[in-house]
Protein backbone atom coordinates (compact mmCIF):
# COMPACT_ATOMS: atom_id res chain seq x y z
CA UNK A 1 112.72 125.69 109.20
CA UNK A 2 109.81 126.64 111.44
CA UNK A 3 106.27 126.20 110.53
CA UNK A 4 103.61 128.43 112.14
CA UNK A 5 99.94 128.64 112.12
CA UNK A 6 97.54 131.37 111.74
CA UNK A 7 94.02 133.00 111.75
CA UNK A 8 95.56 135.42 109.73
CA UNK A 9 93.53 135.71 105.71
CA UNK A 10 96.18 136.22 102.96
CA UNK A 11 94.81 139.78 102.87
CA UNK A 12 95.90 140.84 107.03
CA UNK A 13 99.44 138.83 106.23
CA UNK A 14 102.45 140.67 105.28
CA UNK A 15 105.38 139.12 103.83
CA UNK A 16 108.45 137.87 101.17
CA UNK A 17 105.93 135.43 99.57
CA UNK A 18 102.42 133.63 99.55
CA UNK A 19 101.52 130.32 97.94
CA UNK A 20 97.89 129.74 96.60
CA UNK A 21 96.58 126.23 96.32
CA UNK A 22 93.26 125.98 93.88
CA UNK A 23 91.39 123.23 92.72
CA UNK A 24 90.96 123.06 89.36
CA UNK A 25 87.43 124.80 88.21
CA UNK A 26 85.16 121.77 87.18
CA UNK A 27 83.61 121.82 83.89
CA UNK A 28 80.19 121.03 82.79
CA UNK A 29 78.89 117.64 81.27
CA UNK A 30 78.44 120.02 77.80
CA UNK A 31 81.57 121.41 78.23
CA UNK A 32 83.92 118.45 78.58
CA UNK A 33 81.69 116.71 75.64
CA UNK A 34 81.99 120.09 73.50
CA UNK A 35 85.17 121.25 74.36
CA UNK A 36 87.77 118.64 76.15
CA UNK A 37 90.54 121.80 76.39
CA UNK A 38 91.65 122.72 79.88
CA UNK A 39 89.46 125.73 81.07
CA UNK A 40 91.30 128.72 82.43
CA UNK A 41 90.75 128.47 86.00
CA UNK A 42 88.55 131.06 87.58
CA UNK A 43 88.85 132.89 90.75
CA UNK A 44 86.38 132.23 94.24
CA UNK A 45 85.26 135.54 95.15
CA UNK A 46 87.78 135.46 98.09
CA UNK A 47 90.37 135.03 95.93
CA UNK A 48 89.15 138.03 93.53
CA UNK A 49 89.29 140.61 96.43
CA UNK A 50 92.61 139.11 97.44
CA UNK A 51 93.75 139.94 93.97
CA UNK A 52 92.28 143.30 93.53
CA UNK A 53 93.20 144.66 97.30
CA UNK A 54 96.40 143.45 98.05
CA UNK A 55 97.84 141.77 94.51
CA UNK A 56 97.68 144.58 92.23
CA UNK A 57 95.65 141.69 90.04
CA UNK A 58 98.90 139.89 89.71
CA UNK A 59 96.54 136.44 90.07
CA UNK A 60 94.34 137.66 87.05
CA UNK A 61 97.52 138.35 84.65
CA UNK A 62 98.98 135.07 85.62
CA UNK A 63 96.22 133.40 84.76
CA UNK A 64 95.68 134.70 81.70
CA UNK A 65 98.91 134.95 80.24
CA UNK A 66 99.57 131.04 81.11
CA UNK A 67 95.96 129.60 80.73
CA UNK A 68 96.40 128.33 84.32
CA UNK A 69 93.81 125.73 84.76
CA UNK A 70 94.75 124.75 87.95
CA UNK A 71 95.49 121.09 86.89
CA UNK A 72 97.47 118.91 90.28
CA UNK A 73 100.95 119.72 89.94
CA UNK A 74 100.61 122.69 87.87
CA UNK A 75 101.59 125.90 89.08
CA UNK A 76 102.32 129.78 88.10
CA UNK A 77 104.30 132.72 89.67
CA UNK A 78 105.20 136.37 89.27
CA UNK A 79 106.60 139.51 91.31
CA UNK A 80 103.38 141.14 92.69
CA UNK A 81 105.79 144.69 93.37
CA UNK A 82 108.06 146.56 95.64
CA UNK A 83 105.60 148.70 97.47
CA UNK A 84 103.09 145.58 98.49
CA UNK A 85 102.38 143.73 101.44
CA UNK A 86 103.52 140.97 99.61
CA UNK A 87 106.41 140.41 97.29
CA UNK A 88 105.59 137.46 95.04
CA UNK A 89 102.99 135.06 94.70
CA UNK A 90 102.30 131.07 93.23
CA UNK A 91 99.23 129.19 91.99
CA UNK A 92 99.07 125.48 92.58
CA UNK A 93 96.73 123.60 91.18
CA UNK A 94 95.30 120.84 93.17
CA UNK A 95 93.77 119.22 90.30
CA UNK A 96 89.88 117.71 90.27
CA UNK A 97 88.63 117.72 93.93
CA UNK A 98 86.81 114.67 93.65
CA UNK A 99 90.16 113.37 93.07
CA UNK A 100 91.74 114.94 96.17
CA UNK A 101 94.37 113.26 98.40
CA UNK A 102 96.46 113.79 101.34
CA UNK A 103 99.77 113.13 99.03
CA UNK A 104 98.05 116.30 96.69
CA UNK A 105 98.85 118.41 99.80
CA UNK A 106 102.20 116.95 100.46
CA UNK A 107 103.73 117.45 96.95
CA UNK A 108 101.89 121.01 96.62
CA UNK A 109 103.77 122.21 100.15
CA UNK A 110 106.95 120.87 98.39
CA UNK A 111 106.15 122.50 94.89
CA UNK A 112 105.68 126.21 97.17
CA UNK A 113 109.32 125.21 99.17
CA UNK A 114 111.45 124.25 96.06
CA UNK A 115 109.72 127.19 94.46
CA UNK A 116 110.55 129.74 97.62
CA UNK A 117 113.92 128.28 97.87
CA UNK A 118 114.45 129.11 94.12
CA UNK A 119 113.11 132.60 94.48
CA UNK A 120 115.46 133.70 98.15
CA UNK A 121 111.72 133.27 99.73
CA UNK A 122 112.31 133.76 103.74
CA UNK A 123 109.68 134.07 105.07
CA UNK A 124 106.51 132.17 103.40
CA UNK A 125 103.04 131.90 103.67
CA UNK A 126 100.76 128.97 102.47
CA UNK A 127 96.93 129.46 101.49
CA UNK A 128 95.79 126.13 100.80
CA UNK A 129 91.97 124.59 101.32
CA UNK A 130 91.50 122.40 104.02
CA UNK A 131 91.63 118.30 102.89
CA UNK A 132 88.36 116.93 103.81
CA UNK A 133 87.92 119.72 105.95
CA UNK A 134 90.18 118.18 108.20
CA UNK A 135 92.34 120.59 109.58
CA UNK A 136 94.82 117.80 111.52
CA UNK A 137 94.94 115.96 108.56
CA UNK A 138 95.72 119.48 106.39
CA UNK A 139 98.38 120.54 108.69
CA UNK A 140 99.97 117.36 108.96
CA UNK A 141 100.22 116.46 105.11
CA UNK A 142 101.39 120.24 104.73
CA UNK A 143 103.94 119.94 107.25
CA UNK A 144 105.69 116.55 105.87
CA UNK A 145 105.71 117.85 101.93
CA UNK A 146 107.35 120.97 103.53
CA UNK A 147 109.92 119.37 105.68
CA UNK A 148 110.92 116.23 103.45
CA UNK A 149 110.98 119.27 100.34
CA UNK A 150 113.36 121.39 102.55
CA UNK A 151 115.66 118.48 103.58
CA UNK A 152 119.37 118.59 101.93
CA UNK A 153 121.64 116.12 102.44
CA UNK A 154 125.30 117.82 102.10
CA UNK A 155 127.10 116.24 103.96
CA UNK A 156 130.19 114.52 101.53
CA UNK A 157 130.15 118.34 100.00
CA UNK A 158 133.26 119.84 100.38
CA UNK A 159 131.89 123.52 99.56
CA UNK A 160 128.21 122.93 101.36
CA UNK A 161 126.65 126.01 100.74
CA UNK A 162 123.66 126.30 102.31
CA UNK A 163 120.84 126.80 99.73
CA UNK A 164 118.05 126.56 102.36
CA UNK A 165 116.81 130.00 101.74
CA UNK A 166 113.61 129.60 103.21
CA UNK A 167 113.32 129.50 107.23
CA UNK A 168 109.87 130.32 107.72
CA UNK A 169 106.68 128.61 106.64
CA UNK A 170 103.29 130.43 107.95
CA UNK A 171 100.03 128.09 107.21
CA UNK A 172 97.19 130.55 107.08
CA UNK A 173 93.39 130.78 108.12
CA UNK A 174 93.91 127.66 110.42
CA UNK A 175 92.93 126.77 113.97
CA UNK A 176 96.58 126.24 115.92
CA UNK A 177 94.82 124.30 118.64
CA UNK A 178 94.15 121.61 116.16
CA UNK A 179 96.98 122.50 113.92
CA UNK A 180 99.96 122.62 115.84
CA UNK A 181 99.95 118.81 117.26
CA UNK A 182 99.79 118.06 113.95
CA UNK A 183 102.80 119.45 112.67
CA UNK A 184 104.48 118.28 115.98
CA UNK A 185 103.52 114.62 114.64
CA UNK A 186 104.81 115.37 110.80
CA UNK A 187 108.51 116.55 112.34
CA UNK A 188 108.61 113.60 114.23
CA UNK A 189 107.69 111.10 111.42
CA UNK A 190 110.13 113.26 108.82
CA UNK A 191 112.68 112.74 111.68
CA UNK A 192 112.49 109.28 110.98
CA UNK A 193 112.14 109.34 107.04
CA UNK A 194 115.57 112.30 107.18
CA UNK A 195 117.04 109.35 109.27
CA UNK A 196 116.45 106.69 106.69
CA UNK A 197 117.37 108.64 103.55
CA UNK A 198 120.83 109.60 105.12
CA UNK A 199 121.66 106.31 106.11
CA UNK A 200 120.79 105.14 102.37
CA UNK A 201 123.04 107.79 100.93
CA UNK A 202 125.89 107.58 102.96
CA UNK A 203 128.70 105.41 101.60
CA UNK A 204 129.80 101.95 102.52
CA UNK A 205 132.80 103.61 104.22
CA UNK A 206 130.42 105.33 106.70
CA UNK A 207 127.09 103.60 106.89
CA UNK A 208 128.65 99.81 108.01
CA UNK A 209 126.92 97.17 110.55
CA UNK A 210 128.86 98.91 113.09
CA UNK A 211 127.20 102.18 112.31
CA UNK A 212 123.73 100.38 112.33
CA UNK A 213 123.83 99.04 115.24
CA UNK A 214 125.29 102.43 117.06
CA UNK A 215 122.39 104.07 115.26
CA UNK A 216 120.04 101.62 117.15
CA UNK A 217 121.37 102.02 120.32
CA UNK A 218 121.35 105.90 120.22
CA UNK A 219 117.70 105.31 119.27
CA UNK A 220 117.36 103.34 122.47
CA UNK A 221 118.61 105.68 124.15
CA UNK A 222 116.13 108.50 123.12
CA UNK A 223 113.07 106.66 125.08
CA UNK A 224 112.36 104.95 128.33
CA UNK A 225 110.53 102.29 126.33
CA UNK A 226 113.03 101.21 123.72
CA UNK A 227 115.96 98.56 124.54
CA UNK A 228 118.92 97.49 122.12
CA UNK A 229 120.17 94.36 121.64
CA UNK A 230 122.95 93.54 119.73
CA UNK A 231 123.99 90.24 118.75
CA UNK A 232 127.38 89.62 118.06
CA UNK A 233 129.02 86.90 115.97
CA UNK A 234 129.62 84.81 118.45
CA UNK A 235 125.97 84.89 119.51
CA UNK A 236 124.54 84.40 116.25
CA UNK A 237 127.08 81.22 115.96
CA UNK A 238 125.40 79.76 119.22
CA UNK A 239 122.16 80.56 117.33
CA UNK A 240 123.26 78.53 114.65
CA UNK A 241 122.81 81.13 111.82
CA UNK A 242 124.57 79.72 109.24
CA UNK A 243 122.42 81.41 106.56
CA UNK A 244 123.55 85.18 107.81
CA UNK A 245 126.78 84.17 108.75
CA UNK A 246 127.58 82.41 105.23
CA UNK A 247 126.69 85.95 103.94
CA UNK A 248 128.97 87.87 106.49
CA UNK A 249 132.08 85.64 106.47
CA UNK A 250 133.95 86.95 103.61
CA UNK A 251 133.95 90.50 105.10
CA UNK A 252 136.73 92.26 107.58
CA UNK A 253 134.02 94.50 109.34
CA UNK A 254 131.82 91.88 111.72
CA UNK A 255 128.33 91.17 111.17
CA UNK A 256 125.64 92.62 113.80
CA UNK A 257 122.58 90.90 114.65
CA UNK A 258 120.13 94.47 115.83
CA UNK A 259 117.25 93.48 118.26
CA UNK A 260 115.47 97.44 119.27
CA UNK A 261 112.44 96.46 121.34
CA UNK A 262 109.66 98.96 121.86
CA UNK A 263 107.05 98.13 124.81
CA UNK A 264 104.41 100.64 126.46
CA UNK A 265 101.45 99.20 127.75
CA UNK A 266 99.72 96.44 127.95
CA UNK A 267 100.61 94.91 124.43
CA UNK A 268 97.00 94.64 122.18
CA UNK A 269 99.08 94.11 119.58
CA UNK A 270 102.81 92.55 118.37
CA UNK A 271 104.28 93.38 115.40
CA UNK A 272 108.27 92.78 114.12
CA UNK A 273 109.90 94.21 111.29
CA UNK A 274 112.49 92.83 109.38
CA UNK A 275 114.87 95.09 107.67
CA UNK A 276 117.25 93.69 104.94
CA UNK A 277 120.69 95.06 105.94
CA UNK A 278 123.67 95.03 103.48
CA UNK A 279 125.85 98.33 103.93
CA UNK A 280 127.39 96.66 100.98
CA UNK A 281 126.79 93.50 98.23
CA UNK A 282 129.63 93.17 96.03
CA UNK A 283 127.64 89.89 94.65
CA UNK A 284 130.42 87.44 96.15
CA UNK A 285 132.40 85.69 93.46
CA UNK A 286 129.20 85.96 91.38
CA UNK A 287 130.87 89.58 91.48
CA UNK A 288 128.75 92.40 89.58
CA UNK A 289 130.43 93.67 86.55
CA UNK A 290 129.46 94.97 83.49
CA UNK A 291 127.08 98.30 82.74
CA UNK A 292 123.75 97.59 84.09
CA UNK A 293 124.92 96.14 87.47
CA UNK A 294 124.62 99.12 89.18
CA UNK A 295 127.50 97.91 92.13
CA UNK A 296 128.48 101.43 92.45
CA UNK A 297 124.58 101.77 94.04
CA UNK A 298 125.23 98.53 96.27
CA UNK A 299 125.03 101.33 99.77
CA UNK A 300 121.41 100.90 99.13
CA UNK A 301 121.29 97.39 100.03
CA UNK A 302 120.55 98.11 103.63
CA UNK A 303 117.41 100.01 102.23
CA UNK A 304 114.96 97.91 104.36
CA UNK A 305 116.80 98.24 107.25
CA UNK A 306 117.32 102.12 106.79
CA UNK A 307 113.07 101.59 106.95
CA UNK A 308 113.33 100.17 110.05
CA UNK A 309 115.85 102.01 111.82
CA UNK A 310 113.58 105.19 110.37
CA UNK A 311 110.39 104.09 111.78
CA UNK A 312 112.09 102.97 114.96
CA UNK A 313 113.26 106.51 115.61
CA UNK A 314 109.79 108.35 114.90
CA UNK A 315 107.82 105.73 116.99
CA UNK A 316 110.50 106.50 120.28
CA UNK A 317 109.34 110.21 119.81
CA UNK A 318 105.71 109.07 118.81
CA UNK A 319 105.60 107.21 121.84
CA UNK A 320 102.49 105.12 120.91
CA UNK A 321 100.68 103.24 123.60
CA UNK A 322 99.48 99.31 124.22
CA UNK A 323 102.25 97.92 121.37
CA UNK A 324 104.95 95.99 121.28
CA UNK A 325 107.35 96.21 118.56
CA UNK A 326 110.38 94.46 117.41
CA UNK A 327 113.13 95.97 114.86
CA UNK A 328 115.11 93.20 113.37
CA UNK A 329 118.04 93.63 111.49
CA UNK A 330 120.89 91.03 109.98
CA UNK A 331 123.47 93.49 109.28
CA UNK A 332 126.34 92.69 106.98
CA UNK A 333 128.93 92.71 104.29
CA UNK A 334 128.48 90.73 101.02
CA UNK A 335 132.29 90.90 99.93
CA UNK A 336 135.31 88.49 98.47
CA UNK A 337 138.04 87.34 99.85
CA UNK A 338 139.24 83.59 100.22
CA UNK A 339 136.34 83.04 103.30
CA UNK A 340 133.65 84.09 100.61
CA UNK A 341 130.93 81.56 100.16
CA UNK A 342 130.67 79.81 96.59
CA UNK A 343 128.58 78.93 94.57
CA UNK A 344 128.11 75.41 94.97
CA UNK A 345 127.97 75.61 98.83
CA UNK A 346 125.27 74.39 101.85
CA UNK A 347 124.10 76.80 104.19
CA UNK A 348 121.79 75.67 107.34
CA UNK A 349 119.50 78.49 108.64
CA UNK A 350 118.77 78.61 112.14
CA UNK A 351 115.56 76.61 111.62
CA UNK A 352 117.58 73.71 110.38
CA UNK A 353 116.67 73.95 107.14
CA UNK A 354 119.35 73.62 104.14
CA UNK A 355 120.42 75.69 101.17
CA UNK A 356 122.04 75.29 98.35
CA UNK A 357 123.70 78.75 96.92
CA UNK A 358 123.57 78.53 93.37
CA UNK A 359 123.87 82.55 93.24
CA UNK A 360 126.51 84.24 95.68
CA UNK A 361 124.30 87.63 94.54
CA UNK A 362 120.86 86.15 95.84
CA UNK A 363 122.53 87.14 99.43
CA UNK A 364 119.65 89.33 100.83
CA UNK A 365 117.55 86.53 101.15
CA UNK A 366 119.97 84.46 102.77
CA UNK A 367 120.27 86.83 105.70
CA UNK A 368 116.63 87.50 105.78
CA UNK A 369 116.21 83.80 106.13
CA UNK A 370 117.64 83.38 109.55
CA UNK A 371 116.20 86.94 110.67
CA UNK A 372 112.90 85.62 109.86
CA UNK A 373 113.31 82.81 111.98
CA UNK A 374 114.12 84.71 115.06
CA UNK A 375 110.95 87.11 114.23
CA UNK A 376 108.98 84.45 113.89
CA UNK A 377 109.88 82.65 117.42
CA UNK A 378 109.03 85.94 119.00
CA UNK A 379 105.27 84.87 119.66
CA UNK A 380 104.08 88.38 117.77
CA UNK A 381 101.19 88.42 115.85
CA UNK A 382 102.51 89.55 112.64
CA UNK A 383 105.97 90.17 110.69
CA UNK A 384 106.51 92.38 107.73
CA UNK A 385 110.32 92.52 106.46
CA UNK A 386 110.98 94.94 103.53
CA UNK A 387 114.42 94.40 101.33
CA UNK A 388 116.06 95.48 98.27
CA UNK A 389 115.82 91.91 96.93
CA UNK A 390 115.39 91.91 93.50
CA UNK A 391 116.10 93.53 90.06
CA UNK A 392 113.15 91.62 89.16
CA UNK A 393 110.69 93.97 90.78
CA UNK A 394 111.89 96.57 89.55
CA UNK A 395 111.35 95.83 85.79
CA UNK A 396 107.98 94.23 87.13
CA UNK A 397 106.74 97.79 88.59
CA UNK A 398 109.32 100.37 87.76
CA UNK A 399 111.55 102.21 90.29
CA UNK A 400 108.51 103.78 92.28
CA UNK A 401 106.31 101.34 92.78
CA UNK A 402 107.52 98.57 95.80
CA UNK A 403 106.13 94.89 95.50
CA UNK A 404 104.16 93.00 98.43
CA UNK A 405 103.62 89.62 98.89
CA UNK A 406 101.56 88.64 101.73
CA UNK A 407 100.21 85.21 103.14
CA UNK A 408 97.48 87.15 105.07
CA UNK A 409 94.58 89.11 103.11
CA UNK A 410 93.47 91.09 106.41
CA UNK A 411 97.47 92.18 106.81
CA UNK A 412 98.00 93.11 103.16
CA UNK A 413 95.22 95.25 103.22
CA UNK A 414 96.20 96.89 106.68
CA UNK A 415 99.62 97.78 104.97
CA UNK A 416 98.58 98.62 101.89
CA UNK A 417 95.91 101.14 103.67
CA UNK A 418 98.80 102.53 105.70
CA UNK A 419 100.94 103.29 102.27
CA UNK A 420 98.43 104.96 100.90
CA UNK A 421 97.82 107.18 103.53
CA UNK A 422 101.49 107.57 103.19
CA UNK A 423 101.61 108.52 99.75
CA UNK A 424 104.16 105.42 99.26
CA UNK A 425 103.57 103.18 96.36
CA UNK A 426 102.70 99.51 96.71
CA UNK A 427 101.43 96.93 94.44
CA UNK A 428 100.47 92.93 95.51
CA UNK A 429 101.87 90.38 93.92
CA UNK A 430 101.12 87.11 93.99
CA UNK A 431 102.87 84.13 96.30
CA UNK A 432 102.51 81.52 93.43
CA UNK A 433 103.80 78.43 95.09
CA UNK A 434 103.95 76.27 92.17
CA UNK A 435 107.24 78.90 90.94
CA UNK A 436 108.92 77.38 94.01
CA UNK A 437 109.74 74.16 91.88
CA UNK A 438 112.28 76.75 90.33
CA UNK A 439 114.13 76.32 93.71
CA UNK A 440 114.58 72.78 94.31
CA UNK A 441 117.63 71.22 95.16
CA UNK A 442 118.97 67.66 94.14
CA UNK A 443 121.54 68.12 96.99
CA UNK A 444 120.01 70.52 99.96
CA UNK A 445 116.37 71.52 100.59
CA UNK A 446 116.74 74.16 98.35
CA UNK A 447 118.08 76.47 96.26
CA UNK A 448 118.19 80.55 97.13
CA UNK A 449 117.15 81.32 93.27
CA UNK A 450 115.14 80.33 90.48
CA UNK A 451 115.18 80.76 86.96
CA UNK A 452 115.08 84.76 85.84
CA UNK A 453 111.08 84.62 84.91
CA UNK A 454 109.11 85.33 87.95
CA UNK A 455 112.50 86.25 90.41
CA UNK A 456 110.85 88.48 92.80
CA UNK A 457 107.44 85.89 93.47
CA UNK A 458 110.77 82.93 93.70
CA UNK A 459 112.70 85.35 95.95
CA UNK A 460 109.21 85.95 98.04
CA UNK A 461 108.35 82.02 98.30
CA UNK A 462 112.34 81.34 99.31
CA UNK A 463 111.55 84.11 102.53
CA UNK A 464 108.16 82.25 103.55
CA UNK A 465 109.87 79.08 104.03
CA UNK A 466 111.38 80.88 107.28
CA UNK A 467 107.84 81.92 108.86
CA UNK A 468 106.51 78.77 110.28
CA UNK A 469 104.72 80.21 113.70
CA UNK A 470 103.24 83.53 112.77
CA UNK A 471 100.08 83.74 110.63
CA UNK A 472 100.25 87.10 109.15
CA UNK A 473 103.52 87.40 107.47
CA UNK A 474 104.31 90.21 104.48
CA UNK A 475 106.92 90.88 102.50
CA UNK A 476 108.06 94.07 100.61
CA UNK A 477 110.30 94.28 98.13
CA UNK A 478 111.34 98.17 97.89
CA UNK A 479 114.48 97.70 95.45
CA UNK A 480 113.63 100.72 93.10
CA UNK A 481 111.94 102.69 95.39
CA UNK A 482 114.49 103.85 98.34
CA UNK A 483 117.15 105.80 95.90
CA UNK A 484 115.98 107.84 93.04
CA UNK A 485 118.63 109.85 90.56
CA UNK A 486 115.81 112.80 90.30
CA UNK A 487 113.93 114.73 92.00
CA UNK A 488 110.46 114.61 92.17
CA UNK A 489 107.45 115.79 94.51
CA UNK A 490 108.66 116.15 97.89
CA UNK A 491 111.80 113.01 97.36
CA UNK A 492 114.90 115.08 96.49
CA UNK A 493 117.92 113.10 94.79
CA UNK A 494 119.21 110.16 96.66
CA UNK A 495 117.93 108.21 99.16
CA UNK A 496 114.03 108.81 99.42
CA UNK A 497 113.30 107.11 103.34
CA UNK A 498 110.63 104.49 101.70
CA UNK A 499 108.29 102.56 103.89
CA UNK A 500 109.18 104.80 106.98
CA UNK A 501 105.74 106.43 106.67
CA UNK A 502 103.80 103.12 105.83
CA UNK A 503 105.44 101.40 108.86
CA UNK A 504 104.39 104.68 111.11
CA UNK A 505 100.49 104.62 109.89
CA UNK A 506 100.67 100.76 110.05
CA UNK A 507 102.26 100.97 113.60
CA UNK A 508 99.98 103.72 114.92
CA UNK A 509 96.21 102.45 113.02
């Protein structure tokens, strides 16, 4: 799908279809106290001649027959006529613009695309205000709620029709010199998100360690400042990763250890990400059974790493100067055969530390563990690993809404910045050490779980015992939030490419 950029008003364009984005028409102190009702949204003058000269007053009738208000999310549509410029029309209402965000933009480029896809729209043009009169900022929001809205992942269909109707998107009254870097940036950073989702939604018979590793390496490959390196088993034995390897040993497919490097420049800054990556838990002989255990899901578990991989892709187009990054990645099986680990057994990370696993299904964290450690000997001046740890966060904050715990103030509030100029969902939680007393051991150091109260603040204080060296350390826990079973503002069904977006802006500001 190609998105252009225009001078061009609504009334010089000529086309299959035009999307209208409106605020919302504000009401008066008397008015809201008087009469709280939405109030039928009314028409900027521009708009008015638009309707009258070229709509045939299709706008008007809309309005009035649906009491469009232009409320965010909102929207109404109808046939304008055979013998017009233009064949149909939406309203989308961008809601109160005291309110306004970049993410308003995003979902309202999606709403026009589903909508244009729905109605055998070719050729499309969007009419939206400028965000903060930014028109970068405009074009670039625009451009990833197009692309991400557009994006279908058929791939396992054995009849994959094509329902991408839609292969022209025309932003209007814009200046392409400012514009069209912009959407540029936005295909490179839904490059990376596109990546992400299709490695979450691919099974565990396709997406494996060995695939996520290739996957690096091809990324490698893309830029002169990128270098792969892969750590096999042998050299995470010499590394003494017992922790990963415990994890990995029940499995026929070999564990990869996935080391992507990014330098250009003179370094001002060193960051490493940590990716949890599971192409498949089982649980181990704490196998999970039963309704509710959602195994059949378990391709998921290398959400994190999907982040990484994701971001790792859009920053070797991106090509960001003075930075050094490092992609980390413990990629494995958790599976059951008679090498699994059991409950019961010691583990000894690669910082020497000991663990007893009480909980074959607390595996994540057991990888993570001896990732961490090899982040954290790096010399970089902050590490942020995001996994699908816990159930627990998810009843905690729902299945859009990814937890952060953070041992840093000035970090947290760098990422949690970035994911909101993302659009992405976070909420802090707190690193309550006293809940670590859950986790001690009469036999090792300590236990990899606690008690079910407070899981995902245990599971967060289990990962922090693994960053000794680095001062700014954050963890994400993005269980609900990298697969969704609807579809909803610009995520279609399946995997949704979380935290690729917040890495980008975190990598980039």
């Amino acid at each position: 799908m190609n998105i252009l950029t225009s001078v061009t008003a609504p009334q010089g364009w000529h086309g299959d279809a035009l999307a209208i984005a409106v605020f919302a028409s504000p009401k008066s102190s008397n008015e809201q106290l008087e009469n709280p009702a939405k109030k039928a949204l009314e028409l900027s003058e521009s708009l008015k001649n638009l309707d009258v000269q070229i709509l045939a007053c299709t706008l008007t009738d809309l309005i009035t027959e649906s009491e469009f208000s232009g409320e965010m999310g909102a929207s109404v549509s109808g046939r304008v006529g055979i013998d017009y410029a233009i064949r149909k029309v939406i309203l989308i209402g961008l809601g109160d613009p005291a309110k306004a965000n970049a993410d308003i933009w995003r979902k309202a480029a999606a709403l026009a695309v589903k909508w244009a896809n729905k109605e055998k729209v070719k050729k499309l043009a969007l009419s939206f205000p400028a965000y903060n009169q930014d028109v970068s900022l405009t074009a670039q929001a625009i451009s990833e709620g197009a692309l991400l809205a557009a994006h279908q992942d058929k791939r396992f269909k054995s009849q994959n029709a094509n329902s991408q109707f839609l292969d022209q998107i025309e932003i209007l009254e814009t200046d392409p010199d400012l514009a069209n870097p912009a959407i540029a940036k936005a295909q490179q950073i839904v490059d990376g998100v596109i990546l992400a989702r299709e490695l979450v939604s691919a099974p565990a018979n396709i997406v494996t360690p060995i695939t996520l590793a290739d996957t690096a390496i091809a990324i490698a490959a893309e830029s002169d400042y990128f270098t792969a390196k892969i750590l096999e088993q042998a050299d995470c034995e010499a590394l003494k990763m017992g922790a990963f390897l415990g994890v990995a040993r029940a499995s026929d497919i070999p564990p990869k250890f996935i080391h992507l490097i990014y330098s250009n420049g003179t370094p001002q800054r060193k960051l490493a990400i940590v990716g949890k990556g599971l192409t498949f838990d089982s649980g181990g002989l704490n196998l999970k059974t039963g309704v509710g255990s959602s195994i059949e899901l378990m391709k998921t578990d290398m959400g994190g790493a999907a982040a990484a991989l994701g971001a790792a892709k859009a920053i070797a187009k991106l090509q960001p100067t003075n930075v050094e990054l490092h992609f980390i990645i413990a990629a494995c099986e958790n599976m059951v055969n008679g090498s699994a680990m059991r409950p019961g057994d010691i583990l000894t990370a690669s910082n020497g530390k000991t663990i007893e696993v009480n909980n074959t299904d607390a595996e994540g964290r057991l990888t993570l563990a001896d990732a961490l450690v090899y982040a954290d000997k790096l010399g970089v001046d902050a590490v942020v690993d995001l996994a699908t740890l816990t159930g627990a966060c998810v009843v905690a904050l729902g299945e859009d809404i990814a937890g952060m715990w953070s041992i840093d103030d000035d970090f947290a509030d760098a990422i949690a910045k970035a994911a909101k100029a993302a659009g992405e969902k976070l909420w802090r939680m707190p690193l309550e050490d006293p809940y670590f007393d859950q986790l001690k051991s009469v036999v090792a150091d300590f236990k990899n779980t606690g008690s079910r109260a407070g899981g995902a603040i245990t599971a967060a204080l289990f990962l922090k015992q693994f960053v000794e060296k680095t001062s700014a350390w954050a963890h994400l826990d993005v269980a609900g939030a990298v697969w969704t079973e609807r579809e909803s503002g610009y995520n279609n069904a399946g995997g949704t490419g979380f935290a690729v977006r917040t890495l980008v802006n975190l990598i980039l500001n």
